[in-house]
Protein backbone atom coordinates (compact mmCIF):
# COMPACT_ATOMS: atom_id res chain seq x y z
CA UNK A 1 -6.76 -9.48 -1.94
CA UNK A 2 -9.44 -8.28 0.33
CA UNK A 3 -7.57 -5.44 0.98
CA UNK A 4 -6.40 -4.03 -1.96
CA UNK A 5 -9.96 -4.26 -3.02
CA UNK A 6 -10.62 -1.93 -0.71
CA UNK A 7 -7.81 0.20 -1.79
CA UNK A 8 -9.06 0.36 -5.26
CA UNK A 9 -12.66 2.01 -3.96
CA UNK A 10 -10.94 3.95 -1.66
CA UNK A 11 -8.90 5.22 -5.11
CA UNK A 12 -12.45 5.47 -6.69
CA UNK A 13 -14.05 7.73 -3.96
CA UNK A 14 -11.23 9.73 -4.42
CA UNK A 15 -11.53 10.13 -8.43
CA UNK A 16 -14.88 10.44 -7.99
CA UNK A 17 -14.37 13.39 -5.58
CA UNK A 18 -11.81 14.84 -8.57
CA UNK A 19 -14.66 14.10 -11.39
CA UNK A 20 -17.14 16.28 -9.41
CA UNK A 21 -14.59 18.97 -9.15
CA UNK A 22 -14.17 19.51 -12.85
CA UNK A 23 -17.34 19.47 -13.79
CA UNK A 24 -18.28 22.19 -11.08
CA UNK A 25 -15.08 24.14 -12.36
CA UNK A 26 -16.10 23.45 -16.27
CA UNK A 27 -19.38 24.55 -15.90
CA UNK A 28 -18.71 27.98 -13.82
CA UNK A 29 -17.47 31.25 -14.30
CA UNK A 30 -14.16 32.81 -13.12
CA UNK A 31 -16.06 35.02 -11.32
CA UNK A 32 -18.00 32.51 -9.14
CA UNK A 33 -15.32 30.13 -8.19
CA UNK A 34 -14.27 30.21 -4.93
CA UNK A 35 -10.65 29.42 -3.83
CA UNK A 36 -11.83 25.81 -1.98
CA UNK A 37 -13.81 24.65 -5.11
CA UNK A 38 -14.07 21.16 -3.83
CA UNK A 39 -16.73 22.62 -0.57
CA UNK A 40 -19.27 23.91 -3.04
CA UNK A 41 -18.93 20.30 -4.81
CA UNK A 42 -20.23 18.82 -1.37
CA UNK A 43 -22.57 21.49 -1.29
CA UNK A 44 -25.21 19.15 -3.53
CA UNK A 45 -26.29 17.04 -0.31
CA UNK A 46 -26.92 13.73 -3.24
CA UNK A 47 -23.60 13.75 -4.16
CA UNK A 48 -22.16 14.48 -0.37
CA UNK A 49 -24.54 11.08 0.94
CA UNK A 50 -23.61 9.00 -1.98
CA UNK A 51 -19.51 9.91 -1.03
CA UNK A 52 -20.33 9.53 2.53
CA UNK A 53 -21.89 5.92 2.68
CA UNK A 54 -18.91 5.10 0.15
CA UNK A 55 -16.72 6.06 3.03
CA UNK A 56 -18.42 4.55 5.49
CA UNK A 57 -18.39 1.22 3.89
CA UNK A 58 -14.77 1.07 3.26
CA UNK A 59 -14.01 2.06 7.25
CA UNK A 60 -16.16 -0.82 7.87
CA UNK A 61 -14.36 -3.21 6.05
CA UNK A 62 -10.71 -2.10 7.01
CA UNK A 63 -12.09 -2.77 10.57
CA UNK A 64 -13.93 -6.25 9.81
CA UNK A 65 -9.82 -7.00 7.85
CA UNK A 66 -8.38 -5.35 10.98
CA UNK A 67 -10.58 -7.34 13.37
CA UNK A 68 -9.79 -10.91 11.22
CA UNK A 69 -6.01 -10.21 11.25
CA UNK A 70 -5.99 -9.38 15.24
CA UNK A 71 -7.84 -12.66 16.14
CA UNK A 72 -5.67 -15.19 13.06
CA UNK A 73 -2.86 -13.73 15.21
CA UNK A 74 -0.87 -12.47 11.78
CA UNK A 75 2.03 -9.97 12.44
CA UNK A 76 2.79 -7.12 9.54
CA UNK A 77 5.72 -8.33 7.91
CA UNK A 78 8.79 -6.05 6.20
CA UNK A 79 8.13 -4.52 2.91
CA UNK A 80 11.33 -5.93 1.85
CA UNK A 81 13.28 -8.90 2.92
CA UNK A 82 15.89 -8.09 5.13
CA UNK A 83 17.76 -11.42 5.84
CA UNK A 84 21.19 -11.03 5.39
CA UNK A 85 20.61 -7.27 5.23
CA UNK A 86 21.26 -4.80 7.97
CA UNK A 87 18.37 -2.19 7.90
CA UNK A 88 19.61 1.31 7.95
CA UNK A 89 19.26 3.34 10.70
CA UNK A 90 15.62 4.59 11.19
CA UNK A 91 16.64 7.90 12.40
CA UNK A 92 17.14 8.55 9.06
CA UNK A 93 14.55 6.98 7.10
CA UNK A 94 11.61 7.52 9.45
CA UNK A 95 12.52 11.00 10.26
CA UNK A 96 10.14 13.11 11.48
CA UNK A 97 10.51 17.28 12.37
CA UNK A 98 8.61 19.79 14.00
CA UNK A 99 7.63 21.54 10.13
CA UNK A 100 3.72 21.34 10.68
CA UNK A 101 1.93 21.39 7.21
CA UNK A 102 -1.49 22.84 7.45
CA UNK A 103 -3.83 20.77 5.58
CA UNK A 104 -2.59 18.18 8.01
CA UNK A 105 -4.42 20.11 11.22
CA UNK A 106 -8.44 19.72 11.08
CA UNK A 107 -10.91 19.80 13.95
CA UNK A 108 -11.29 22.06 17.22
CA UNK A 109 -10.09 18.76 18.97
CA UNK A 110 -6.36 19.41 18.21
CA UNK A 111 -6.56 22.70 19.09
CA UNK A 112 -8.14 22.00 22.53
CA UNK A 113 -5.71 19.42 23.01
CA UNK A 114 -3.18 22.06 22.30
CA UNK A 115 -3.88 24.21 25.06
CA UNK A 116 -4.15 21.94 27.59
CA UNK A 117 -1.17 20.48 27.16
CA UNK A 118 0.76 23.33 26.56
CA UNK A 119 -0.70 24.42 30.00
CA UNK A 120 0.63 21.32 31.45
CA UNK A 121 4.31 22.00 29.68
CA UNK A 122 4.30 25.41 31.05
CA UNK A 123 2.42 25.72 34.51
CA UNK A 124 5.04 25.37 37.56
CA UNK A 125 5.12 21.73 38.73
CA UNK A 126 4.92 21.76 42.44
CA UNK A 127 6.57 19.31 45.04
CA UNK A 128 9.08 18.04 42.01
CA UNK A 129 12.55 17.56 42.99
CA UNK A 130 13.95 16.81 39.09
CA UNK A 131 15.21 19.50 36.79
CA UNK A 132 13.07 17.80 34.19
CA UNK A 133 9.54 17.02 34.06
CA UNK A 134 8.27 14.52 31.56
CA UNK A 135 4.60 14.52 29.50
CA UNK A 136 3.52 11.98 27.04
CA UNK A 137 1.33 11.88 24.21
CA UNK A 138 -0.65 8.57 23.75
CA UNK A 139 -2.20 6.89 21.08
CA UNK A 140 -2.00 4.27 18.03
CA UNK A 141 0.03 4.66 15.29
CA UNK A 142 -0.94 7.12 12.20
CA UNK A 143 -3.42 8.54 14.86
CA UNK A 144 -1.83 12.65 15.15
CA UNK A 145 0.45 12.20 17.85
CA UNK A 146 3.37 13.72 16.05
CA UNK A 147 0.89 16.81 14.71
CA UNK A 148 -0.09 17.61 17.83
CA UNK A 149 3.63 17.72 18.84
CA UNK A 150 4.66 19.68 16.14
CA UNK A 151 1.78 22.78 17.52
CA UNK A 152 2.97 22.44 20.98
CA UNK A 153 6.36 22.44 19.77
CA UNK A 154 5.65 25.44 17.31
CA UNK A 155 3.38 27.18 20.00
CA UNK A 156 4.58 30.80 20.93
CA UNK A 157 4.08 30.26 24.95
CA UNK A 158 6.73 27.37 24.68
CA UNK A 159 8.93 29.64 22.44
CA UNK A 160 8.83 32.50 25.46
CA UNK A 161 8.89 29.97 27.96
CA UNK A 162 11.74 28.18 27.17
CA UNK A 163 15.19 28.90 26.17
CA UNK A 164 15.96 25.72 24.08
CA UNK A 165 13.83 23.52 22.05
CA UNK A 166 14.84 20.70 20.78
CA UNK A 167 13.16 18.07 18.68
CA UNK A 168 14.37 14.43 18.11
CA UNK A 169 12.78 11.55 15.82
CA UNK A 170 14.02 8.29 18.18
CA UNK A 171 11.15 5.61 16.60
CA UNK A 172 11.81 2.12 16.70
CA UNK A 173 15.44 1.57 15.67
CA UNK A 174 18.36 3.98 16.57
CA UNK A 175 21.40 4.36 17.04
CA UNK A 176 22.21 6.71 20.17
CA UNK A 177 25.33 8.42 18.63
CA UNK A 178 23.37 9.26 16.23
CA UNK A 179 20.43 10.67 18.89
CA UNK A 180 23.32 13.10 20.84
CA UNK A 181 23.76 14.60 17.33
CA UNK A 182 20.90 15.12 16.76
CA UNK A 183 20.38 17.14 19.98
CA UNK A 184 23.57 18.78 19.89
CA UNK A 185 22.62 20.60 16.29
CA UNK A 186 19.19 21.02 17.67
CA UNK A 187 21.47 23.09 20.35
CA UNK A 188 22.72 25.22 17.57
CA UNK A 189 26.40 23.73 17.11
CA UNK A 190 27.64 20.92 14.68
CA UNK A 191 28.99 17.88 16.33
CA UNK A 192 32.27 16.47 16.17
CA UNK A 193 33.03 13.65 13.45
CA UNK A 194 33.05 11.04 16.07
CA UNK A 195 30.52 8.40 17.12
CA UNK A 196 32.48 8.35 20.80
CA UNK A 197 29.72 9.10 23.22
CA UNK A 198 32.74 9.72 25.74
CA UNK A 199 32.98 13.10 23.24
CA UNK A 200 29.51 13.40 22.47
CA UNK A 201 27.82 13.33 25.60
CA UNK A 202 29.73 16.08 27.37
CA UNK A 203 28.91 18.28 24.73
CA UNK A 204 25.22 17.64 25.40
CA UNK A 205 25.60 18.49 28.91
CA UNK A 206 27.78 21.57 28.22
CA UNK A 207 25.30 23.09 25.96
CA UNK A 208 21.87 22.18 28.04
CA UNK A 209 23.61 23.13 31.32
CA UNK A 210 21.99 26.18 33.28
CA UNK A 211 19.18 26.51 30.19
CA UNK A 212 15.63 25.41 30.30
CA UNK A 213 14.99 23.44 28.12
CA UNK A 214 11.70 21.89 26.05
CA UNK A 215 12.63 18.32 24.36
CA UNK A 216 10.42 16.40 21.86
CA UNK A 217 10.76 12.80 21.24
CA UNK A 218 8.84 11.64 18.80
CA UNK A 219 7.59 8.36 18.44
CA UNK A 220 9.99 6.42 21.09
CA UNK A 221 8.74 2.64 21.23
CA UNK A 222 9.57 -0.13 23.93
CA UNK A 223 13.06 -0.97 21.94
CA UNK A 224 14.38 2.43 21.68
CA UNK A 225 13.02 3.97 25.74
CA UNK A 226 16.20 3.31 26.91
CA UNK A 227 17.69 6.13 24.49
CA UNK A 228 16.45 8.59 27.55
CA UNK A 229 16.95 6.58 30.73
CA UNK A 230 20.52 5.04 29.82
CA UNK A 231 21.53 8.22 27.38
CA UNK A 232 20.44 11.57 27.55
CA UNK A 233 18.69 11.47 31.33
CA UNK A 234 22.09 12.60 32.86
CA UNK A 235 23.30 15.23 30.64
CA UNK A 236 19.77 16.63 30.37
CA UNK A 237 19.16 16.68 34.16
CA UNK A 238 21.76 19.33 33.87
CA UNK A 239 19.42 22.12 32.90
CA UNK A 240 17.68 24.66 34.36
CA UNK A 241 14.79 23.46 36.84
CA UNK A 242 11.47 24.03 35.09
CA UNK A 243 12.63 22.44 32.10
CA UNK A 244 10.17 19.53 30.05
CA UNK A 245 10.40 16.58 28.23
CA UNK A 246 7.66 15.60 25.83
CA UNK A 247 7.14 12.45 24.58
CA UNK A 248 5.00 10.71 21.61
CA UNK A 249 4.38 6.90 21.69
CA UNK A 250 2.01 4.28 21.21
CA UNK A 251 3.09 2.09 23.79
CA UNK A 252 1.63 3.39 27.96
CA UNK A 253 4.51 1.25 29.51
CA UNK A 254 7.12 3.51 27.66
CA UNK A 255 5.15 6.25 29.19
CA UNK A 256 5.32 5.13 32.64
CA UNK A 257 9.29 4.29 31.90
CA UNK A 258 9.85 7.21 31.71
CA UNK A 259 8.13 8.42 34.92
CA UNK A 260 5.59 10.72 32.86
CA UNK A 261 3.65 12.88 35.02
CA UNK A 262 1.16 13.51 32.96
CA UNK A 263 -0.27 11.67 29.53
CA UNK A 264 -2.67 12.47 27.29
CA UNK A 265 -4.48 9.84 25.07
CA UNK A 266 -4.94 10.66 21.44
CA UNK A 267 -8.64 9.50 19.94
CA UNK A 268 -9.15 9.40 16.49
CA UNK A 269 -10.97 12.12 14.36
CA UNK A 270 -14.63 12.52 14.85
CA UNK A 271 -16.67 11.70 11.72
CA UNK A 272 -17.04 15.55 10.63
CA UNK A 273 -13.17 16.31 11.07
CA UNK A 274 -11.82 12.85 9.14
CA UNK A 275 -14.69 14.05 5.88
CA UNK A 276 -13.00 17.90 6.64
CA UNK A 277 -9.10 16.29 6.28
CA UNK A 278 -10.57 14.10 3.07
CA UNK A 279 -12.32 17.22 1.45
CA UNK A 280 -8.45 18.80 2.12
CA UNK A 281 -6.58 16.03 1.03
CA UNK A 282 -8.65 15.68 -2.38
CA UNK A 283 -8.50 18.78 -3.07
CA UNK A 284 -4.64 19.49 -3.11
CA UNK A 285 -4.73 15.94 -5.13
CA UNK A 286 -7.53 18.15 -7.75
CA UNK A 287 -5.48 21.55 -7.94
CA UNK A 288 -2.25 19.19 -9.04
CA UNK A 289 -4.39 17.38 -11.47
CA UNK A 290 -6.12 20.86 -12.46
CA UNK A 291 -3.24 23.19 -12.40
């Protein structure tokens, strides 16, 4: 109950936010709105304090229902039941791709971030023997880790540097036929109607052999690490020396699995980013409402 109270102001701050934004739209010309109506809104420093310590209040209370949950030892349970039920494949369902939407990217952190690993990715690793060198991105769930994948992945140094990029979802669940698909359309070509990895994985190998190659996988958890080290760590090797592997996941130990040579920890926004990604997230939620 606790938390959907806090749901419900959360709702509030944001209809609140909306309210504002009409009134400043009612009571202006066409001539002096501006094409982000919602900034001059938090222009009246009242209004922006009043939303502010709103906000503030309801990140201290998820925290204080975060903190209780940790130390009562309670687990997040399924959504739905799923006794008796076999849940689809998550490959599917929680499938992520390397499309970045804008108003999801706030902050000079990201793009700082950005360039340093994409200097990482693309600077010549000296003393390594493997064809493939692997990075990870750190950090808890929700937190960017898959945004700041998608602007490495969508970064025009990797595009010149690289003559394949591929980008696979693996998250929690998955099946790996259904991974070596995945990487084989990612390689341009449709796979065969088979789930026989005796079929599918010299396909893999055929079409990454000789190339240098840059491979995402996004969100790979403690269940699912084995999808590189007992699946697609052979055919890969096969590629051209010079050639990275990227990797998103909450969990270090997956990280050092994999033998990353490098990780980078995501943090969480600073206070003036999260209020920028808020003022952009209410906003596209006004023009709906508006337009």
């Amino acid at each position: 109950m606790q938390l959907k109270d806090v749901m419900y102001d959360a709702d509030d701050v944001i209809d609140l936010c909306q309210i504002k934004a009409k009134e400043r739209l009612a009571g202006s010309s066409s001539h002096s709105r501006c094409g982000f109506p919602l900034l001059s809104c938090f222009g009246n420093p009242f209004f922006a304090h009043e939303i502010g310590s709103k906000i503030k209040d309801i990140n201290s209370r998820l925290e204080g229902i975060a903190k209780r949950r940790t130390d009562l030892g309670l687990t997040q349970s399924p959504i739905f039941p799923t006794h008796g039920v076999r849940r689809v494949d998550s490959i599917i369902h929680r499938k992520t791709d390397h499309l970045i939407v804008v108003d999801d990217i706030v902050g000079e952190k990201i793009e700082e971030d950005t360039e340093m690993l994409v200097s990482w990715l693309t600077e010549e690793e000296k003393g390594v023997r493997e064809n493939v060198c692997v990075v990870a991105i750190l950090g808890m769930g929700g937190i960017g880790k898959s945004t700041l994948a998608k602007k490495i992945f969508n970064d025009r140094r990797i595009e010149d540097e690289f003559q394949l990029k591929i980008w696979v979802c693996v998250s929690k669940e998955v099946k790996g036929e259904e991974v070596l698909k995945c990487v084989i359309r990612e390689a341009g070509e449709e796979p065969a109607n088979t789930n026989e990895r005796s079929v599918l994985v010299p396909k893999v190998e055929s079409l990454i052999k000789g190339k240098k190659f840059f491979l995402i996988l996004d969100d790979v958890w403690d269940e699912s690490r084995a999808v590189w080290d007992g699946l697609l760590r052979a055919p890969m090797s096969r590629g051209a020396h010079g050639s990275r592997l990227l990797v998103t996941t909450r969990d270090e130990r997956v990280a050092n699995g994999m033998r990353a040579t490098k990780s980078h920890r995501v943090e969480k926004l600073s206070d003036e980013d999260g209020w920028s990604l808020l003022i952009k997230q209410v906003f596209l939620k006004t023009k709906m409402v508006l337009f």
